[in-house]
Each structure stands twice: as C-alpha cells, then as structure tokens.
C-alpha atoms as a PDB file:
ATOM      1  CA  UNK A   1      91.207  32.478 133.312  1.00  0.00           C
ATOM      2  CA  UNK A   2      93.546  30.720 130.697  1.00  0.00           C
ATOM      3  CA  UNK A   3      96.437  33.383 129.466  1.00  0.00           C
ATOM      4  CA  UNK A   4      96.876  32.879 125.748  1.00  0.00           C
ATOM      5  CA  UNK A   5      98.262  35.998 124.731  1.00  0.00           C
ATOM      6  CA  UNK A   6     101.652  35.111 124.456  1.00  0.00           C
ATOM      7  CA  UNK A   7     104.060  34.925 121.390  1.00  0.00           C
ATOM      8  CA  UNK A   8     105.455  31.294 121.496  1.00  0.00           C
ATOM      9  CA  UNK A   9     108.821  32.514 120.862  1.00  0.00           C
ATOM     10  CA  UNK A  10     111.393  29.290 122.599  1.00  0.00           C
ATOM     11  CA  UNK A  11     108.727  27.379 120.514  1.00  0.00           C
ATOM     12  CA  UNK A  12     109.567  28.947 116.814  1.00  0.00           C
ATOM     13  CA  UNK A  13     105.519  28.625 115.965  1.00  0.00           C
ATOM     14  CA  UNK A  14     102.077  28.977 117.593  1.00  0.00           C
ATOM     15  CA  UNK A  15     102.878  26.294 120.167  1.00  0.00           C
ATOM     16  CA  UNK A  16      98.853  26.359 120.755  1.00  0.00           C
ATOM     17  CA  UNK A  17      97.690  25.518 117.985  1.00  0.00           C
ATOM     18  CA  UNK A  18     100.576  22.010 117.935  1.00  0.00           C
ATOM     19  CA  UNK A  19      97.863  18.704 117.899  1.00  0.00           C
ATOM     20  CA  UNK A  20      98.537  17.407 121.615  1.00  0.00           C
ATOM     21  CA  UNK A  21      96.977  13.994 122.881  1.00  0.00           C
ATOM     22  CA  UNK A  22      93.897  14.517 119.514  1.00  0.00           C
ATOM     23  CA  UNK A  23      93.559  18.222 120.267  1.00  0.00           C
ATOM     24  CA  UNK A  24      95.226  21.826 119.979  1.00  0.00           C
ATOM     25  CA  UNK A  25      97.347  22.513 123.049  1.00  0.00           C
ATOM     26  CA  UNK A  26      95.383  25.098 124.358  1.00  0.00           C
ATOM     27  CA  UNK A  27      92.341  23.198 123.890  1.00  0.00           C
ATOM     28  CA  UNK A  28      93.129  21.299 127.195  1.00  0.00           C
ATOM     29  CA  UNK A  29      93.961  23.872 129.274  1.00  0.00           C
ATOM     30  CA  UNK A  30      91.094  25.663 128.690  1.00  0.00           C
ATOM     31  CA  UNK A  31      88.690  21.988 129.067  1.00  0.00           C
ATOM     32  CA  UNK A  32      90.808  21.216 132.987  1.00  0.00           C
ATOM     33  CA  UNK A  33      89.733  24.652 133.893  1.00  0.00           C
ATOM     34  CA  UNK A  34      85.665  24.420 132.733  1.00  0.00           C
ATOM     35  CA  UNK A  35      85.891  21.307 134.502  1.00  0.00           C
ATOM     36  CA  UNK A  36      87.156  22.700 137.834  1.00  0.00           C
ATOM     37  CA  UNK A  37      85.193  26.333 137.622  1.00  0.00           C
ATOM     38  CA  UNK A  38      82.279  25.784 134.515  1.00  0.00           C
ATOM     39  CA  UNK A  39      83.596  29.255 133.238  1.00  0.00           C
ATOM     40  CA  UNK A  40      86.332  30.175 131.511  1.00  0.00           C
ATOM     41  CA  UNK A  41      87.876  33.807 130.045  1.00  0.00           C
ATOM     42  CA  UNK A  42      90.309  33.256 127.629  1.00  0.00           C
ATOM     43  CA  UNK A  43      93.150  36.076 126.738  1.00  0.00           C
ATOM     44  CA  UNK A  44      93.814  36.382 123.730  1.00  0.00           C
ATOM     45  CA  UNK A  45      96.930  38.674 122.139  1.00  0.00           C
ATOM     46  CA  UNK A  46      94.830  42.081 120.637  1.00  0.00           C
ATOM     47  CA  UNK A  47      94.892  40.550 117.042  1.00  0.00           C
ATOM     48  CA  UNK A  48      95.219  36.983 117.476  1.00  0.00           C
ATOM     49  CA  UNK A  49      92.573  34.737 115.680  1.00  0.00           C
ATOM     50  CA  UNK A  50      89.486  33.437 118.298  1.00  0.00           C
ATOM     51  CA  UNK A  51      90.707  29.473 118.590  1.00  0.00           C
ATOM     52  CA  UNK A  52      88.336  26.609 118.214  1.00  0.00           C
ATOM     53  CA  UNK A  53      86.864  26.090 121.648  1.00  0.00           C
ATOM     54  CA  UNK A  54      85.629  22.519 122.684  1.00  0.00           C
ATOM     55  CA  UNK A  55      81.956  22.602 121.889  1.00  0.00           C
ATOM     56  CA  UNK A  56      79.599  23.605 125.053  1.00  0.00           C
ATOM     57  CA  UNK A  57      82.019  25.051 127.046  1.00  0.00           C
ATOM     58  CA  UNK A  58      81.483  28.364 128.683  1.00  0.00           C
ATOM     59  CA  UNK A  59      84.165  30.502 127.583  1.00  0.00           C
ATOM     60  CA  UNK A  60      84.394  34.236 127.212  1.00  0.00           C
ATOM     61  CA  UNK A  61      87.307  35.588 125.076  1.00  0.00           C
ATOM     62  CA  UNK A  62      89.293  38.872 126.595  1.00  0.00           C
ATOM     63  CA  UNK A  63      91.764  40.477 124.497  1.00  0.00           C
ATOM     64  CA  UNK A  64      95.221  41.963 125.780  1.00  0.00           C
ATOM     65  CA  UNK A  65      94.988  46.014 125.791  1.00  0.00           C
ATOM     66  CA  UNK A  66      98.601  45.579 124.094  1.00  0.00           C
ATOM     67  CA  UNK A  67     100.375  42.712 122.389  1.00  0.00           C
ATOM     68  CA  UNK A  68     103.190  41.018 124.779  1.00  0.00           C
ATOM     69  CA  UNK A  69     102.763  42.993 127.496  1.00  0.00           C
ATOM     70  CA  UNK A  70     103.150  40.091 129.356  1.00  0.00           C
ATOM     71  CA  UNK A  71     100.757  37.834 131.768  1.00  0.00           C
ATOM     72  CA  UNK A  72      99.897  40.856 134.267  1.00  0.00           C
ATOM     73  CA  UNK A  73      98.864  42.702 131.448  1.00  0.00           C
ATOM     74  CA  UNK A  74      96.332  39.761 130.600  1.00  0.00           C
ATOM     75  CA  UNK A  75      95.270  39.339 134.221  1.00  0.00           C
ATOM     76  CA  UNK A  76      94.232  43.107 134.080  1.00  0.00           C
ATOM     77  CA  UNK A  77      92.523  42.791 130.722  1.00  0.00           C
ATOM     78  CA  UNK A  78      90.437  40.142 131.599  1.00  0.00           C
ATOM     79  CA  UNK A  79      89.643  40.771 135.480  1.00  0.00           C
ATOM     80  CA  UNK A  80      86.272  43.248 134.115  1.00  0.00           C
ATOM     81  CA  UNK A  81      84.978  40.155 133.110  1.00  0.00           C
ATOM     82  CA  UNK A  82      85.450  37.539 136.254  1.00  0.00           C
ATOM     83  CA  UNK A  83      82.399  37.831 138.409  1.00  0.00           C
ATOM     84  CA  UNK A  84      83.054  35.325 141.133  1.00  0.00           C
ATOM     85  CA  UNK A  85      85.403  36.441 144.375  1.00  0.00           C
ATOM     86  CA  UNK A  86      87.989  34.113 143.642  1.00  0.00           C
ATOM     87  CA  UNK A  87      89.718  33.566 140.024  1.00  0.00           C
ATOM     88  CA  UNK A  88      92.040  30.866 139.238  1.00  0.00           C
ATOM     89  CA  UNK A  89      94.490  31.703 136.593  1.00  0.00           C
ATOM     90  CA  UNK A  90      96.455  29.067 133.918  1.00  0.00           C
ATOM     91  CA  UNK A  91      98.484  29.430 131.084  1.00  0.00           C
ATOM     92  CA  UNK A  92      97.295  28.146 128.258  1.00  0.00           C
ATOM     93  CA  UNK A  93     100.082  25.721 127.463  1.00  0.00           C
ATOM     94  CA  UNK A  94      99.360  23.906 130.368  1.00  0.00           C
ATOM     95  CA  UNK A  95      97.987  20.585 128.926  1.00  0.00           C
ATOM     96  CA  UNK A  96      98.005  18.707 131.927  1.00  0.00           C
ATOM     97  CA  UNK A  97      96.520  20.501 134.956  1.00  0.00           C
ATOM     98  CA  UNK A  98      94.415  17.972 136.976  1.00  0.00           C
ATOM     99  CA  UNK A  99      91.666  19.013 137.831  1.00  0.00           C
ATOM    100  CA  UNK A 100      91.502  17.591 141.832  1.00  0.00           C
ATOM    101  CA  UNK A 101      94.237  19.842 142.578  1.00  0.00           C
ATOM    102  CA  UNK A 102      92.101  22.864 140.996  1.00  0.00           C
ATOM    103  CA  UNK A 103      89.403  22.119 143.359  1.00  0.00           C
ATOM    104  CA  UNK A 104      92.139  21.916 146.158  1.00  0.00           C
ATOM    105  CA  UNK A 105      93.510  25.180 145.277  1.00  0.00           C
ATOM    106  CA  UNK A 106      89.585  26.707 145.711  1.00  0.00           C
ATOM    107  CA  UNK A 107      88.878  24.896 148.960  1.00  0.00           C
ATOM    108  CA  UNK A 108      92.477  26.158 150.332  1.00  0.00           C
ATOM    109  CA  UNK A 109      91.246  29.646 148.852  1.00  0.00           C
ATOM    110  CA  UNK A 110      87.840  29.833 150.526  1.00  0.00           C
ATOM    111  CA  UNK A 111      89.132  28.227 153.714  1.00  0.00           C
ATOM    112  CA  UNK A 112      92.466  30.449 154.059  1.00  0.00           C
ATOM    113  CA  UNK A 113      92.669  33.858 154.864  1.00  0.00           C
ATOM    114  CA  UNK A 114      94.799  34.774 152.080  1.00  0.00           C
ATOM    115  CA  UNK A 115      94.912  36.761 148.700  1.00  0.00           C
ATOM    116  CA  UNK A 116      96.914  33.933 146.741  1.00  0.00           C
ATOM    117  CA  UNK A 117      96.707  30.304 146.756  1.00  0.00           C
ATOM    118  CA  UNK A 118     100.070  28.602 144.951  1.00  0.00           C
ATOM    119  CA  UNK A 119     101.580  25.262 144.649  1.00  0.00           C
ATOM    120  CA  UNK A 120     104.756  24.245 145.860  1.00  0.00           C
ATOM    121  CA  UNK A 121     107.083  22.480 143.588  1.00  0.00           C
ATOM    122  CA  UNK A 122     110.860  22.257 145.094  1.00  0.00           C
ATOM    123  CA  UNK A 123     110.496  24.669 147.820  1.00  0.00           C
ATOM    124  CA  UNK A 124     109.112  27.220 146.336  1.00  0.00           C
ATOM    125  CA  UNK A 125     105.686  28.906 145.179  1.00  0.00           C
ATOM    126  CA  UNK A 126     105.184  28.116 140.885  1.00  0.00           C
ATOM    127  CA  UNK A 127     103.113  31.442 140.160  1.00  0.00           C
ATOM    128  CA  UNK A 128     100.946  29.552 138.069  1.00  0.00           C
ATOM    129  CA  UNK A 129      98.561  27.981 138.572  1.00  0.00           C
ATOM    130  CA  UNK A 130      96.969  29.991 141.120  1.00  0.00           C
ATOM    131  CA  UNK A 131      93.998  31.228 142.799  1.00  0.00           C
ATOM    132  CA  UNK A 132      94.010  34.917 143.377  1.00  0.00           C
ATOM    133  CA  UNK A 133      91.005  36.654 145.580  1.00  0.00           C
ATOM    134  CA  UNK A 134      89.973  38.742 142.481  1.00  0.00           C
ATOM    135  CA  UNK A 135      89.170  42.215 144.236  1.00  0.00           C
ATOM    136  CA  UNK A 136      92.730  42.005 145.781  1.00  0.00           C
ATOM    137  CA  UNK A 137      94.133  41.455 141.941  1.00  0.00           C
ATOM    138  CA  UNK A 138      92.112  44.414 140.597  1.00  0.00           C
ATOM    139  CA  UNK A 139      93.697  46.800 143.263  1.00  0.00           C
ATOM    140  CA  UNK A 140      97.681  45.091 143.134  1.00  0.00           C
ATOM    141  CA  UNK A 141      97.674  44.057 139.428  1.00  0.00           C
ATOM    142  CA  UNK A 142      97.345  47.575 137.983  1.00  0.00           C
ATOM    143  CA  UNK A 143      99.571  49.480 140.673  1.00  0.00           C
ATOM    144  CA  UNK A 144     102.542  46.418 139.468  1.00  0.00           C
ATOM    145  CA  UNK A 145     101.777  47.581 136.264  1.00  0.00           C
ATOM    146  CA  UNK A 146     102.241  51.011 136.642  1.00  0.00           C
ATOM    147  CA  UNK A 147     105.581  50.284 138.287  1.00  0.00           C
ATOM    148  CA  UNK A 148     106.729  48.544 135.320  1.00  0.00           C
ATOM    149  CA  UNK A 149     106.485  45.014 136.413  1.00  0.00           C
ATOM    150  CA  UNK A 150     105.437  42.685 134.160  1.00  0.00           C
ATOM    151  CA  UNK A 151     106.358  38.917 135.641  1.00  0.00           C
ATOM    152  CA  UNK A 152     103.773  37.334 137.531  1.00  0.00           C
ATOM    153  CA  UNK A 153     105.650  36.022 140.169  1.00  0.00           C
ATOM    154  CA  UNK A 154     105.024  39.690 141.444  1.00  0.00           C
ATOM    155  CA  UNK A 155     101.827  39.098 142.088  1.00  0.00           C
ATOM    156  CA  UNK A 156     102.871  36.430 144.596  1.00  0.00           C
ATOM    157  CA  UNK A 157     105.445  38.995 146.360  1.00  0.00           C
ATOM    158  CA  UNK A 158     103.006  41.837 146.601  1.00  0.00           C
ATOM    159  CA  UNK A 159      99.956  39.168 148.222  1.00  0.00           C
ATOM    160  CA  UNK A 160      99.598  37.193 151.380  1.00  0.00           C
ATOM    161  CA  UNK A 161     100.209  33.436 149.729  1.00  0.00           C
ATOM    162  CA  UNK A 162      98.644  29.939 150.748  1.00  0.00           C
ATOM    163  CA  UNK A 163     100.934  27.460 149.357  1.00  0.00           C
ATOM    164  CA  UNK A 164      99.680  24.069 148.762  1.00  0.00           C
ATOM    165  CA  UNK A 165     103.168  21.578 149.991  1.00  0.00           C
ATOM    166  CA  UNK A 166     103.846  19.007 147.174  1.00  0.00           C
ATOM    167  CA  UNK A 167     102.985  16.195 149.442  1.00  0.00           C
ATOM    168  CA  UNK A 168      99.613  17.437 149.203  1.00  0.00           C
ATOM    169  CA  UNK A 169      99.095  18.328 145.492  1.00  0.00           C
ATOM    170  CA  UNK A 170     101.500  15.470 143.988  1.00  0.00           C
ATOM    171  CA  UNK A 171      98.628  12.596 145.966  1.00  0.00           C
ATOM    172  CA  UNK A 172      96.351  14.342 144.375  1.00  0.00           C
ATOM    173  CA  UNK A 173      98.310  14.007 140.955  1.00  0.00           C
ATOM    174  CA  UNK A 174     101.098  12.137 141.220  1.00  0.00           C
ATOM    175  CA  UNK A 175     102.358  12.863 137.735  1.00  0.00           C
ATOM    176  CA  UNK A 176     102.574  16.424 138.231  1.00  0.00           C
ATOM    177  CA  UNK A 177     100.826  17.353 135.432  1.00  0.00           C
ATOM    178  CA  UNK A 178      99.891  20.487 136.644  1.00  0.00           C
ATOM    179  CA  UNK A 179     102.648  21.859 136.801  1.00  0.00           C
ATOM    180  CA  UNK A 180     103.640  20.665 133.281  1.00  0.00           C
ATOM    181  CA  UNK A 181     104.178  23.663 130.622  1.00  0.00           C
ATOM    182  CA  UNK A 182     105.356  23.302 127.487  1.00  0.00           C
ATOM    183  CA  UNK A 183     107.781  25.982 126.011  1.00  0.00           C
ATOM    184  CA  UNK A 184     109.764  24.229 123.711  1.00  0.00           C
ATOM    185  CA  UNK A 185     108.705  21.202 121.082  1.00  0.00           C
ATOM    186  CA  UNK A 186     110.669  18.433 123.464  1.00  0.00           C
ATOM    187  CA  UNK A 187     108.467  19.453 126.154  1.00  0.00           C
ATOM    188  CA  UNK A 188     105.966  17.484 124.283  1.00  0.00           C
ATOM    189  CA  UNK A 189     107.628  14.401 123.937  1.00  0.00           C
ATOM    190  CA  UNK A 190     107.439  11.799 126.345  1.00  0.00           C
ATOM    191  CA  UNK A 191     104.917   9.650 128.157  1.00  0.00           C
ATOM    192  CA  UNK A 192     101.413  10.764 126.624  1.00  0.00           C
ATOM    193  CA  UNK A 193      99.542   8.261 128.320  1.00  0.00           C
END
C-alpha cells in the first residue's frame, strides 16, 4: 500500500508529481513496492487526479473517505481491498526504498510472531515502512480512529512490533534509502546516483 493522500504542504506544491531520477516522485515508490509484493493499492486524497502509473504494474487505486485525515485514515480506506495476511505500507514520497529490505521486512513478518514489523533507525522504530498483519490493522486502525488519533506511529504503540536493528537493514542498503522521505524541495538534492 503506497499512501498518497497527503497535501504536500512543507513542500509548497504537489511534491509527487516533482520529476525525480526521469520520473514523478511517486512513481518510484509505488515501482520498489510492485517489485517486493507484485500488487500495489494506491491512496489517493477523495478528489485528487489518478497519477500516471508505470505501465504493467498491478496497482489498484483507493481513495481517502475524507481529505487529510491523515495516514490512518488511508490505511483504513484501503485495507477492503488488501487480500493477502500481511500488508506492507509506504508513503509515497519515498523514492528510495530498496527493495531487499522489503523482502526482509516480509520474511521477519511471516517468521515473527508479531502484528508489526518496523525498522530501526537511531534507536527507535520509523513507522514507515512497515509490515502490518492486516486482520490485526482492520480491528486497531478503526478503534485509533475513533479515539481521535490520527499519527501512525500509533499503530506501532497499540501492536506487538518486530523491529529490524539497523545493522541488519543498512547491509542490506547501505545508503539508507529506505528510509529516505522527501518533505521539503532540499530533500531532493544531493547524490542521485
């Protein structure tokens, strides 16, 4: 699941829509993810335009029930439509994710007994990307709702968590692209090797 629904506001314009690396931003997100699961839902803001896909992909478009209710409120929209056990979410201005550590974060998740799998990144759990067991997001997801919450790091409070250590992930991907979101324009810049 790639969560598009957002409202780019630190970036002053549709930051996924910005030409990264040849393509739209979102674009790669949503090409790591096919790579690492061969489907994709992508959540889309209630009346956002449908972005150009890469051609061939699998994807499935979802639509938030209300605009900028936040990523929760996408997870929710769009778990109806994941069929599998497990679902890995991803924002969708994450250009980088690699897509070795996505299969890490499923073998961790079929192998653990947990609801959650995270990585680590400077002692601590980065909600996203993750792997949540998708029948325990359809029961916690709307009850954080209904209590008002709306940051996805609550997802990782209210779960048991597997957390991938950074030793692990970062010799998988030693650039820690992964982790790699862009909110601002400067957060483009740099090495685009």
């Amino acid at each position: 699941m790639v969560l598009a629904g957002g409202r780019s506001s630190r970036f002053g314009s549709d930051k996924l829509a910005v030409v990264y690396r040849g393509q739209p931003l979102l674009q790669h997100a949503v090409t790591r993810l096919a790579e690492a699961c061969g489907r994709v839902v992508l959540v889309l803001a209630p009346d956002a335009d449908a972005p150009s896909v890469p051609p061939g992909l699998p994807v499935t478009m979802a639509r938030d029930a209300t605009a900028f209710d936040g990523p929760l409120a996408g997870l929710a929209s769009a778990l109806p439509l994941v069929p599998t056990s497990w679902v890995m979410v991803v924002a969708g201005d994450m250009p980088d994710l690699s897509p070795p550590v996505l299969l890490e974060m499923l073998r961790v998740a079929e192998e653990a007994h947990v609801d959650l799998v995270a990585l680590e990144d400077d002692g601590r759990a980065r909600p996203l990307p993750c792997v949540a067991a998708t029948a325990t997001a359809r029961e916690v997801v709307p009850a954080l709702l209904h209590a008002g919450e709306r940051r996805f790091r609550a997802l990782l409070d209210a779960c048991r968590v597997a957390v991938i250590d950074e030793a692990t992930w970062t010799a998988l991907d030693p650039r820690r692209g992964t982790l790699h979101d862009v909110d601002v324009p400067t957060d483009l810049l740099g090495d685009e090797a």
